[in-house]
Each structure stands twice: as structure tokens, then as C-alpha cells.
Protein backbone atom coordinates (compact mmCIF):
# COMPACT_ATOMS: atom_id res chain seq x y z
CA UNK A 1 58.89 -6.21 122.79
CA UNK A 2 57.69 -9.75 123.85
CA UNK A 3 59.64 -12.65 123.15
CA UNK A 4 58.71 -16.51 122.41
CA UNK A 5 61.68 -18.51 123.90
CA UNK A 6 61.57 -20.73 121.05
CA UNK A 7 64.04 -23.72 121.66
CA UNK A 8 63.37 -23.86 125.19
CA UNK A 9 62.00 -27.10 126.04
CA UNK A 10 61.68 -29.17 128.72
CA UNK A 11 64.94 -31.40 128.69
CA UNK A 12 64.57 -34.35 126.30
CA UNK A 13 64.46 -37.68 127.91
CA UNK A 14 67.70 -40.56 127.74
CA UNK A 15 66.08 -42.85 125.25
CA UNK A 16 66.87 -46.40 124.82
CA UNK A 17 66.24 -47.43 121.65
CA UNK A 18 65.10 -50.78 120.52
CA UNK A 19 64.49 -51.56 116.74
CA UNK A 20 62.13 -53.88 115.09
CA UNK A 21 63.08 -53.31 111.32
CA UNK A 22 59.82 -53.80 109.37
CA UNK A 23 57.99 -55.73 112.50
CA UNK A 24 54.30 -55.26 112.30
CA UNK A 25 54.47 -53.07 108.78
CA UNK A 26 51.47 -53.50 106.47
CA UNK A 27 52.81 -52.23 103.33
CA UNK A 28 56.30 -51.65 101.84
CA UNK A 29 56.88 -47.86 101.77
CA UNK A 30 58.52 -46.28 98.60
CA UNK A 31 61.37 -44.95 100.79
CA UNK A 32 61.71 -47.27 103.65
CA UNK A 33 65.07 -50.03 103.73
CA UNK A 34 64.69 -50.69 108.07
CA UNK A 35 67.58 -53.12 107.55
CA UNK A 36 69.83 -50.23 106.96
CA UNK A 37 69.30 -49.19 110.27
CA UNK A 38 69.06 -52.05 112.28
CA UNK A 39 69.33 -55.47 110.03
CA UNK A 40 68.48 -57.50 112.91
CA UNK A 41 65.21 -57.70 114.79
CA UNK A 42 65.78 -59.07 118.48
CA UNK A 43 63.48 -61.38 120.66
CA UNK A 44 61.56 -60.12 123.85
CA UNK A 45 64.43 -62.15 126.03
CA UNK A 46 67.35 -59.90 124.07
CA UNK A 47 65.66 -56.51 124.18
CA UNK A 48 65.81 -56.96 128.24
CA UNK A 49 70.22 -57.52 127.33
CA UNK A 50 69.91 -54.67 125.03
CA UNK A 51 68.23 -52.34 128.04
CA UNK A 52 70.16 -53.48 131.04
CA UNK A 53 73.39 -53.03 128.50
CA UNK A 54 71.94 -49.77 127.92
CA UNK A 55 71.39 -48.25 131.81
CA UNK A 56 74.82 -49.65 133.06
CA UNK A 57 76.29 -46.61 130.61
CA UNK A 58 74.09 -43.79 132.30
CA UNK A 59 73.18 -45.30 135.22
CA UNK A 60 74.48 -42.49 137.43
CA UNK A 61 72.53 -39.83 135.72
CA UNK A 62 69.02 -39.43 137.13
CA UNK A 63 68.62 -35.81 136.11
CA UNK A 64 66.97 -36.60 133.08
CA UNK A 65 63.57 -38.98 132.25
CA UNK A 66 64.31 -42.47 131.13
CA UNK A 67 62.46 -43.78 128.19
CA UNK A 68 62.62 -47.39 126.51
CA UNK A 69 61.81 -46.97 122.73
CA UNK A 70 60.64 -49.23 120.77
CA UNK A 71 61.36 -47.93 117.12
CA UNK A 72 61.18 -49.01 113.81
CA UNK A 73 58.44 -51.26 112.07
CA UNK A 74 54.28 -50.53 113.20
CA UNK A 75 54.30 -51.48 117.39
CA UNK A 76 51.14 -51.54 117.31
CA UNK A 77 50.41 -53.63 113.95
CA UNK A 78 52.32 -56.69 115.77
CA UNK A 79 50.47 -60.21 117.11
CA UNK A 80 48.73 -58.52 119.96
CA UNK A 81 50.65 -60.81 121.97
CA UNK A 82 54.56 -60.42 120.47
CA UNK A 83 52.94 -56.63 121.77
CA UNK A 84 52.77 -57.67 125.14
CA UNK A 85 55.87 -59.45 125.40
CA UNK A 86 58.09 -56.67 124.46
CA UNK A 87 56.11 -54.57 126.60
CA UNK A 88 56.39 -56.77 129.33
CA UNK A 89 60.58 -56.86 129.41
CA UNK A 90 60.15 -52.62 129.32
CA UNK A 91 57.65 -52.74 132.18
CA UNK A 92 59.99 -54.82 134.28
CA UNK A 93 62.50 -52.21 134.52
CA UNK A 94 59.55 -49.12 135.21
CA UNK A 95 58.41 -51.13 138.05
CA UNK A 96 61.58 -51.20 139.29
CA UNK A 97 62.09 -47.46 139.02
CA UNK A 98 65.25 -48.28 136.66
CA UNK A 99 62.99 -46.42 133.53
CA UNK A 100 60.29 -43.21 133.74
CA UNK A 101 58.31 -44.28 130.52
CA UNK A 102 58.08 -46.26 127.45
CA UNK A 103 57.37 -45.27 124.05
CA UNK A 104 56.66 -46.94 120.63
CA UNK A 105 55.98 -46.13 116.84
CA UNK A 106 53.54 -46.82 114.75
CA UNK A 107 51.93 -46.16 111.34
CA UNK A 108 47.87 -44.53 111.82
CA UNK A 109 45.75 -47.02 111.20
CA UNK A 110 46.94 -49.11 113.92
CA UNK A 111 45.21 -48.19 116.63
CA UNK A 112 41.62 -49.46 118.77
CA UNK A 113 40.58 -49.16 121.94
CA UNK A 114 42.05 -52.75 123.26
CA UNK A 115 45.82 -51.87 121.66
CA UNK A 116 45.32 -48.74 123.43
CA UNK A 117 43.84 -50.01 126.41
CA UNK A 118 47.13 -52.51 126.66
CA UNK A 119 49.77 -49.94 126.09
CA UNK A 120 48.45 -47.91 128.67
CA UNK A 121 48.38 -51.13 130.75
CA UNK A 122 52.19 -51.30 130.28
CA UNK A 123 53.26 -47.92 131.05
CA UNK A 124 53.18 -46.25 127.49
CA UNK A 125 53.54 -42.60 128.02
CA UNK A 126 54.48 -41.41 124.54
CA UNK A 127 53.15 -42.55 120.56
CA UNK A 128 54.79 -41.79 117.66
CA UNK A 129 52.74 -41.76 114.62
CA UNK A 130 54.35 -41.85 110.85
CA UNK A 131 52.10 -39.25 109.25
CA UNK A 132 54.55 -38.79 106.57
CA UNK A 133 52.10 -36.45 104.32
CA UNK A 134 48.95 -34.90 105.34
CA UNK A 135 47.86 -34.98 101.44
CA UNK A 136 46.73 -38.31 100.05
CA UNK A 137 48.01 -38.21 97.00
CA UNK A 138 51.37 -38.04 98.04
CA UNK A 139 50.47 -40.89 100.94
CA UNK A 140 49.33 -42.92 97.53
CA UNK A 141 52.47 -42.25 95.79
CA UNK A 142 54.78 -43.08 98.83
CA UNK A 143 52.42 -46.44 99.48
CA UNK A 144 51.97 -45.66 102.67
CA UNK A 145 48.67 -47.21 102.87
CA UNK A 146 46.56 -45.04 105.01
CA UNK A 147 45.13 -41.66 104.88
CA UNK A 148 45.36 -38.54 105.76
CA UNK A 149 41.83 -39.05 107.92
CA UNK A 150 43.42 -41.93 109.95
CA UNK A 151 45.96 -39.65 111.27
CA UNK A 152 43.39 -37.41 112.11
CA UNK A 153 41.49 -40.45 114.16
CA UNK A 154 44.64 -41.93 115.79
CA UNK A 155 45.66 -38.50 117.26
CA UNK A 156 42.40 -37.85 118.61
CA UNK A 157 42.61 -41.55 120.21
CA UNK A 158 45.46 -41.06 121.58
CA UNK A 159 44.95 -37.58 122.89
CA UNK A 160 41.92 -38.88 124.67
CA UNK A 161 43.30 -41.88 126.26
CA UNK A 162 46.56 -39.61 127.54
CA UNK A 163 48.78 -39.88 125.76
CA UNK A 164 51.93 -37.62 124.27
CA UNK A 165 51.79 -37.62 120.93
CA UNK A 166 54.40 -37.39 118.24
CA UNK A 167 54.02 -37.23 114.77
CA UNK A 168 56.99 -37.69 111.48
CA UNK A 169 56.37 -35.83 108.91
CA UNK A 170 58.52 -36.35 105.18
CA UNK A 171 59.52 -33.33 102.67
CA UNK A 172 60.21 -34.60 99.30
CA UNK A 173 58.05 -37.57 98.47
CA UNK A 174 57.06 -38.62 95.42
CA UNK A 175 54.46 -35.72 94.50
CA UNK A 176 55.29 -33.89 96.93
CA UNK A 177 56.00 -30.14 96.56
CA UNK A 178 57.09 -26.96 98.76
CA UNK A 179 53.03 -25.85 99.05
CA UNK A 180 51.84 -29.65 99.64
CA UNK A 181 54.69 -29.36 102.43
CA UNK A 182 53.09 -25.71 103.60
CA UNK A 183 49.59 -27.45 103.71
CA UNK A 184 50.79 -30.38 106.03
CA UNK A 185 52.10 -28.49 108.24
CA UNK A 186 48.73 -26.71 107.98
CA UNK A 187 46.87 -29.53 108.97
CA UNK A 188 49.46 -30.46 111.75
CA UNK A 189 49.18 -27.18 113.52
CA UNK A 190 45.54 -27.85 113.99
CA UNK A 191 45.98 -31.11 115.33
CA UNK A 192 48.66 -29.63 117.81
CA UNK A 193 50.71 -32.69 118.70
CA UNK A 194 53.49 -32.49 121.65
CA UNK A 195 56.66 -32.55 118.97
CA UNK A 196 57.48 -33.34 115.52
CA UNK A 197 60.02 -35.03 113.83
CA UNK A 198 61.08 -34.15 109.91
CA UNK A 199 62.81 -36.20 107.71
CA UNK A 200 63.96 -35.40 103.83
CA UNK A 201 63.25 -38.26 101.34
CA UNK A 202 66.43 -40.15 100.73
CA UNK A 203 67.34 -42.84 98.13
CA UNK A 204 68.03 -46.09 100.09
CA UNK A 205 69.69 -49.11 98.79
CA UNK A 206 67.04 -51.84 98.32
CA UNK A 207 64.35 -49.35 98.79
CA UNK A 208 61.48 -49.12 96.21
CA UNK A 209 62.75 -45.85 95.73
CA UNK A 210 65.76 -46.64 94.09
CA UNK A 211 64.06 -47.94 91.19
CA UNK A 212 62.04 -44.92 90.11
CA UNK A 213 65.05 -42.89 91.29
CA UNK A 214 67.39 -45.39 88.26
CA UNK A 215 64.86 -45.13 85.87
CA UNK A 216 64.72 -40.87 86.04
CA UNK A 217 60.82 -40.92 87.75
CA UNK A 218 61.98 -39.94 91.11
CA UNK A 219 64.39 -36.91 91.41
CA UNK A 220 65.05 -35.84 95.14
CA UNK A 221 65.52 -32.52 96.63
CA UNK A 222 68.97 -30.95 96.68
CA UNK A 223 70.53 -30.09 100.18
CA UNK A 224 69.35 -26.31 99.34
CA UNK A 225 66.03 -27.18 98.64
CA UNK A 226 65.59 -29.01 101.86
CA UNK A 227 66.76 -26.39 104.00
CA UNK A 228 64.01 -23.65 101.93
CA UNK A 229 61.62 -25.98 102.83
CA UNK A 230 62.57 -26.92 106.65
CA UNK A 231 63.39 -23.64 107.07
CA UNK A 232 59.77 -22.14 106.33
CA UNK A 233 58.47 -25.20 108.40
CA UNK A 234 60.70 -24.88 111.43
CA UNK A 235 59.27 -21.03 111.80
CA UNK A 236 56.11 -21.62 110.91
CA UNK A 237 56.21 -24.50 114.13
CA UNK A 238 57.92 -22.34 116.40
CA UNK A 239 55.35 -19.74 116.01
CA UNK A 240 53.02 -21.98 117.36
CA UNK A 241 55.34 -23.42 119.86
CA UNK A 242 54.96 -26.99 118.23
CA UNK A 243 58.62 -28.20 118.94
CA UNK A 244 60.27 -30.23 116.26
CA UNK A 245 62.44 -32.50 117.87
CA UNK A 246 64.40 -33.87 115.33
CA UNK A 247 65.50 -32.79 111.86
CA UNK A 248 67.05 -35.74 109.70
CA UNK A 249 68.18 -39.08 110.18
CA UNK A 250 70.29 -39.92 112.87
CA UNK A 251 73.77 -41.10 110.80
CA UNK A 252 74.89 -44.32 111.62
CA UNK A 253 77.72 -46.01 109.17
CA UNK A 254 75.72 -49.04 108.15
CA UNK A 255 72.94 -45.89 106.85
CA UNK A 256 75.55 -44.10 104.98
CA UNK A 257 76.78 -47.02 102.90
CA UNK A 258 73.14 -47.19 102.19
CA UNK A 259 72.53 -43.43 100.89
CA UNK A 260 72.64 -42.98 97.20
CA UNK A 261 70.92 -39.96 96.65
CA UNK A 262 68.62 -36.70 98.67
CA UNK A 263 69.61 -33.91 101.08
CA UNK A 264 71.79 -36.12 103.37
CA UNK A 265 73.82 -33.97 105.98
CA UNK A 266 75.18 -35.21 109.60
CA UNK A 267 74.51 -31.39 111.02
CA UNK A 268 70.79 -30.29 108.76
CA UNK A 269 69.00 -29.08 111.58
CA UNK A 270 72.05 -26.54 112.50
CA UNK A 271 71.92 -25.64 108.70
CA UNK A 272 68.49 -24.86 108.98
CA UNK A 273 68.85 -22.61 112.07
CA UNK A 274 71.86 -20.86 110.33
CA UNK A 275 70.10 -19.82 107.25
CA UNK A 276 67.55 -18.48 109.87
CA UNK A 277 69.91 -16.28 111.70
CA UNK A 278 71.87 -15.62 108.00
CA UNK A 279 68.51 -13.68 106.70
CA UNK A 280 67.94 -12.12 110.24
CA UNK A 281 71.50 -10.48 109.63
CA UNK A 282 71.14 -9.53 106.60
CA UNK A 283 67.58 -7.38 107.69
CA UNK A 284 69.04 -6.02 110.43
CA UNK A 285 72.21 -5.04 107.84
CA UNK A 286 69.90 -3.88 105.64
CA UNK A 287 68.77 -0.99 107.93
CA UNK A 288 72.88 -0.15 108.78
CA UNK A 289 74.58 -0.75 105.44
CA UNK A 290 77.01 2.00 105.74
CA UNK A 291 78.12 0.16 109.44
CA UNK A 292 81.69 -0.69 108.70
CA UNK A 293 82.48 -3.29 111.56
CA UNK A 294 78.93 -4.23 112.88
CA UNK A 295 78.68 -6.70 116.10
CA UNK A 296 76.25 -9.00 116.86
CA UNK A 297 75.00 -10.19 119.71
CA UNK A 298 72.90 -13.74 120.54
CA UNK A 299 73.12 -16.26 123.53
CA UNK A 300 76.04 -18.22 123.70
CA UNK A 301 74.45 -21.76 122.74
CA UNK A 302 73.48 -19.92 119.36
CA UNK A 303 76.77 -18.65 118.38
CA UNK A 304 77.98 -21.61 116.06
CA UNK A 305 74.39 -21.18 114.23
CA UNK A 306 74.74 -17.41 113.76
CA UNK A 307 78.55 -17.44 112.61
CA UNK A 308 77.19 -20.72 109.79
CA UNK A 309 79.44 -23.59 109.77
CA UNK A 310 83.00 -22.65 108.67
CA UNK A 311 82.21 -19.11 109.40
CA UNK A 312 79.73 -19.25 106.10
CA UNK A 313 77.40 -17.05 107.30
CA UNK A 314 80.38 -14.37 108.08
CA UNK A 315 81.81 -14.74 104.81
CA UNK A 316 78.44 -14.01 102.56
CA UNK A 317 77.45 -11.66 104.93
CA UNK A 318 80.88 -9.20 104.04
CA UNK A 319 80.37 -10.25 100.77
CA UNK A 320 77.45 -8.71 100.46
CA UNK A 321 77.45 -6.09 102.18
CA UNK A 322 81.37 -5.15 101.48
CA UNK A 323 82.14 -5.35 105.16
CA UNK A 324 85.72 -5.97 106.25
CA UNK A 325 84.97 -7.26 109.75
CA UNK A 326 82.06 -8.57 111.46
CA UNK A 327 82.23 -9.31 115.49
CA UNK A 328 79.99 -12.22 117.18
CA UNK A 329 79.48 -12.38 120.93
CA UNK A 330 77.34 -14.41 122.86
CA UNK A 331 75.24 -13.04 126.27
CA UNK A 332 73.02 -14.70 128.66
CA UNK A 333 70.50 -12.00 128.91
CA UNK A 334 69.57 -12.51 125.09
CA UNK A 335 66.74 -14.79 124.31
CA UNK A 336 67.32 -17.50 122.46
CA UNK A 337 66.21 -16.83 118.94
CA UNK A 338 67.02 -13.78 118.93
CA UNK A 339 69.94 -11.43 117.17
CA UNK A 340 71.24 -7.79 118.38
CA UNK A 341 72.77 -5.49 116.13
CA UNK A 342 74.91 -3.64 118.19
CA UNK A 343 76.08 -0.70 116.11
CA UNK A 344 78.02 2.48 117.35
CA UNK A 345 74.76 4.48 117.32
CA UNK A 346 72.29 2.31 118.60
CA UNK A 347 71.48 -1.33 119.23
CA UNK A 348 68.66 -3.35 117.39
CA UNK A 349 66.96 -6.71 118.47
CA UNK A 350 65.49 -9.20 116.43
CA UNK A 351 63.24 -12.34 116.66
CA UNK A 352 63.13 -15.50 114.87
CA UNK A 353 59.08 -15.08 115.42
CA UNK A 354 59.55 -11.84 112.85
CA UNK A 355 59.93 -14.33 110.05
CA UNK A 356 57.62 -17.17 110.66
């Protein structure tokens, strides 16, 4: 049996992160509050404190690629030359050999041939793009105020000038439903970009949002909704070996005091994975349901995910199957992804790729 080693990836990069709440943004998403993030956006002269703070913490670790990120707002929809000034502060320290790369975010329709001729001028190596929805309606809805088609265009761009490509995608918008979710990832797939990143609608303070969300318009997905849906798209990416590098916000305190409603949870993406290795179980149960003390057996960095947090998986799993004891080991010579049933009779192996 051949095996996909699905969460193998190259090791992710040290990123500095520099936000510019809002900078360069055309239109006022339905969902977006920046300022919850990061309320303050800072000059050209105190992103270069903000990086050199930033390297004195790891600068002893040169295992891993360093990469100045410039997040938040449309990079690209900035004064062409407010562009090159932050660019210029990151390109100081990659000439110096202090940084590997830089990257930046920005919304589709930002991009021509002289924005892309400059960021490749300054050392740009990665692009994040917020695709959001790959149906129009819900980009309409969400007033994101491009299309489907311009995401289309900018990856192609970028793809041809070099460039790694990242792409957000959003479950729950306003019109947005489990097969509209099926059918972006759809179109995705086909435009094969390096990595994703998924994030579940949440109601912001001071976001647009919040007002169709008061008023009973706008209802948001429950925490088990989200992970049905991430969970079908996080096997349907892996089968495809598109890897999804985040899942979720990152939690910062300033965002929580900002949350009001939508699936909000610090660990989501090791909820998803657990509901994975949850139904592999219970198949693999399914074929040995008179096995009174089964053991199963996965690599050791997927042991937390196959247990469930608080030992949730463990619990439903005797619960449903009326099993007093269930044994979890971890082994280096099982792939990642995958789950052995090691029963007294014989042992059975199974793949995340059997599900996608």
C-alpha cells in the first residue's frame, strides 16, 4: 500500500510580522476590524525597530528561512512609493544576509506588471492573495470588491513572474454554504497554489458584520459546523498535496475582546485533524467490533490528535462501541496520517488519503 506523507512539509520559515491595519484597502469588507489585530500602523523608520527587535530574539537560530511579512491591509494597493519604502527597510536586512525573503499580502486586483516588477526588485519571494470565495456572489455579499476572475489573473501573474503563491480562503460568509465551500476549493485545486490558509467567518466588534449579525441577517457557523466543513476541505487538499498552512486566526488578547460570535477556538486545526483520526477509528472498529481492548498505533507527533483533546476521541469511541479500554502508542515507522489497528489477530493500517 502506498502512502502520501501528508503533513510533511518543508519546515515553515521564522516570520516577522509587520501589520498595516487597513493600509492600501479599497473597500471595507463585511468581516474585517484590522484594528483588532494591530490598532496601530507603523512608519517605514519603525518597521526597521520592529525587525531588528524581532532578530535579536532568534538570532542564533539559522536552521530555519527568515521571512519579513508585511501583513494586514492590500501591500500592493499602497502609494507605489509608501511600497517602496517599506520594502526598502526589509531589503536592508536581506542584503545583509540578516533575512532569506520577504513577503506581503494583498487583495487580487492589485497587481500589474510595474508593482510586480518592483517587488521582485526588492526581494519578494512569497504573495499572499485574499481570495476569500471563489463564487461571486458570496465575494458580493462579503464586499470584497473583486472577482472570482481576478484571482484567477493575479495567480497566473504571479506564477509567471516567480513567485510562491498563497492564497486565504473564508468558510462561512454571508451566502456562503458547505457546497459553495466544496466548489472553491474546486477552483483552487486547479489553480494549484504553494499553501493555503482558512479562516471561519467571525463577528468582530466594529465590523460591518456585527450589524447584520444584531439585526438576525447574519447567523455564523457553530464550532461543529466549521470543523464538517474544514474537515472535508483539509482532505480534499491533502489529496492533492496542496498544504494548508494555517487553520484560524492566530489568538491574540486584544482579538478576543473583539470576538462576539462564529467558530472561535485557540486549537481548530488540531480539532479538525482529531475528528479525522476519530472517523478513521471508528472504520477500522467497525471491521473488529467484538475487539475488547483494541490498540492503536500512529507516529508519535499524532498522538494528541488521535486520543482528541481531553481524551474525547477515547471516550466516544468506548461509548460507542462498549469498549472498556482502548491503548494509544506512537511509532516512528508509521506514516504520518496514518492509524494501525493492532488487534490480537491481525494488524490493520489506515490512511487519511482513504477519506478525502
Amino acid at each position: 500500500m502506498e502512502f502520501r506523507i501528508w503533513n510533511q512539509r518543508p519546515t515553515s520559515p521564522l516570520i516577522i510580522p509587520i501589520f498595516l491595519p487597513n493600509l492600501g484597502c479599497r473597500e471595507r469588507c463585511i468581516f474585517c476590524n484590522q484594528r483588532a489585530v494591530a490598532p496601530d500602523v507603523p512608519s517605514p523608520a519603525e518597521v526597521r525597530k520592529l525587525i531588528k527587535s524581532s532578530l535579536s530574539v532568534f538570532s542564533s537560530d539559522r536552521r530555519r528561512e527568515r521571512q519579513i511579512a508585511f501583513y494586514g491591509g492590500s501591500f500592493t494597493a499602497i502609494p507605489k512609493e509608501d511600497q517602496s519604502a517599506y520594502l526598502k527597510e526589509g531589503h536592508s536586512f536581506l542584503s545583509s544576509g540578516w533575512i532569506d525573503s520577504i513577503r506581503v499580502s494583498t487583495r487580487p486586483d492589485a497587481l500589474d506588471e510595474e508593482v510586480l516588477s518592483l517587488l521582485k526588485k526588492y526581494g519578494v519571494k512569497t504573495v499572499e492573495l485574499g481570495a476569500q470565495s471563489m463564487i461571486d456572489e458570496v465575494l458580493l455579499l462579503s464586499r470584497r470588491g473583486h472577482s472570482s476572475r481576478d484571482t484567477v489573473s493575479a495567480v497566473s501573474q504571479l506564477k509567471h513572474w516567480g513567485f510562491e503563491v498563497g492564497l486565504h480562503v473564508m468558510i462561512g460568509l454571508p451566502g456562503d454554504s458547505f457546497d459553495s465551500f466544496s466548489e472553491t476549493l474546486d477552483q483552487v485545486i486547479r489553480l494549484n497554489p504553494d499553501f493555503l490558509r482558512i479562516h471561519p467567518t467571525l463577528v468582530l466588534k466594529e465590523a460591518p458584520i456585527e450589524t447584520l449579525w444584531a439585526e438576525g441577517k447574519y447567523s455564523p457557523l457553530t464550532l461543529e459546523e466549521a470543523i464538517r466543513w474544514l474537515k472535508r476541505g483539509l482532505l480534499k487538499l491533502e489529496k492533492v498535496a496542496i498544504p494548508v498552512a494555517r487553520i484560524g486566526l492566530q489568538l491574540t488578547k486584544d482579538l478576543e475582546h473583539c470576538i462576539l460570535a462564529g467558530p472561535c477556538h485557540p486549537a481548530l486545526r488540531q480539532l479538525v485533524d482529531s475528528e479525522i483520526y476519530f472517523d478513521m477509528a471508528v472504520r477500522l472498529l467497525d471491521t473488529h467490533q467484538n475487539e475488547r481492548e483494541p490498540c492503536f498505533i500512529c507516529h508519535p507527533s499524532e498522538i494528541s490528535s488521535v486520543r482528541g483533546q481531553k481524551n474525547e476521541n477515547l471516550l466516544r469511541l468506548k461509548k460507542r462501541f462498549g469498549i472498556d479500554q482502548i491503548h494509544v502508542q506512537g511509532r516512528e515507522d508509521i506514516p504520518r496520517g496514518s492509524l494501525l489497528l493492532h488487534t490480537q489477530k491481525e494488524k490493520i493500517l489506515s490512511s487519511r488519503n482513504d477519506f478525502a
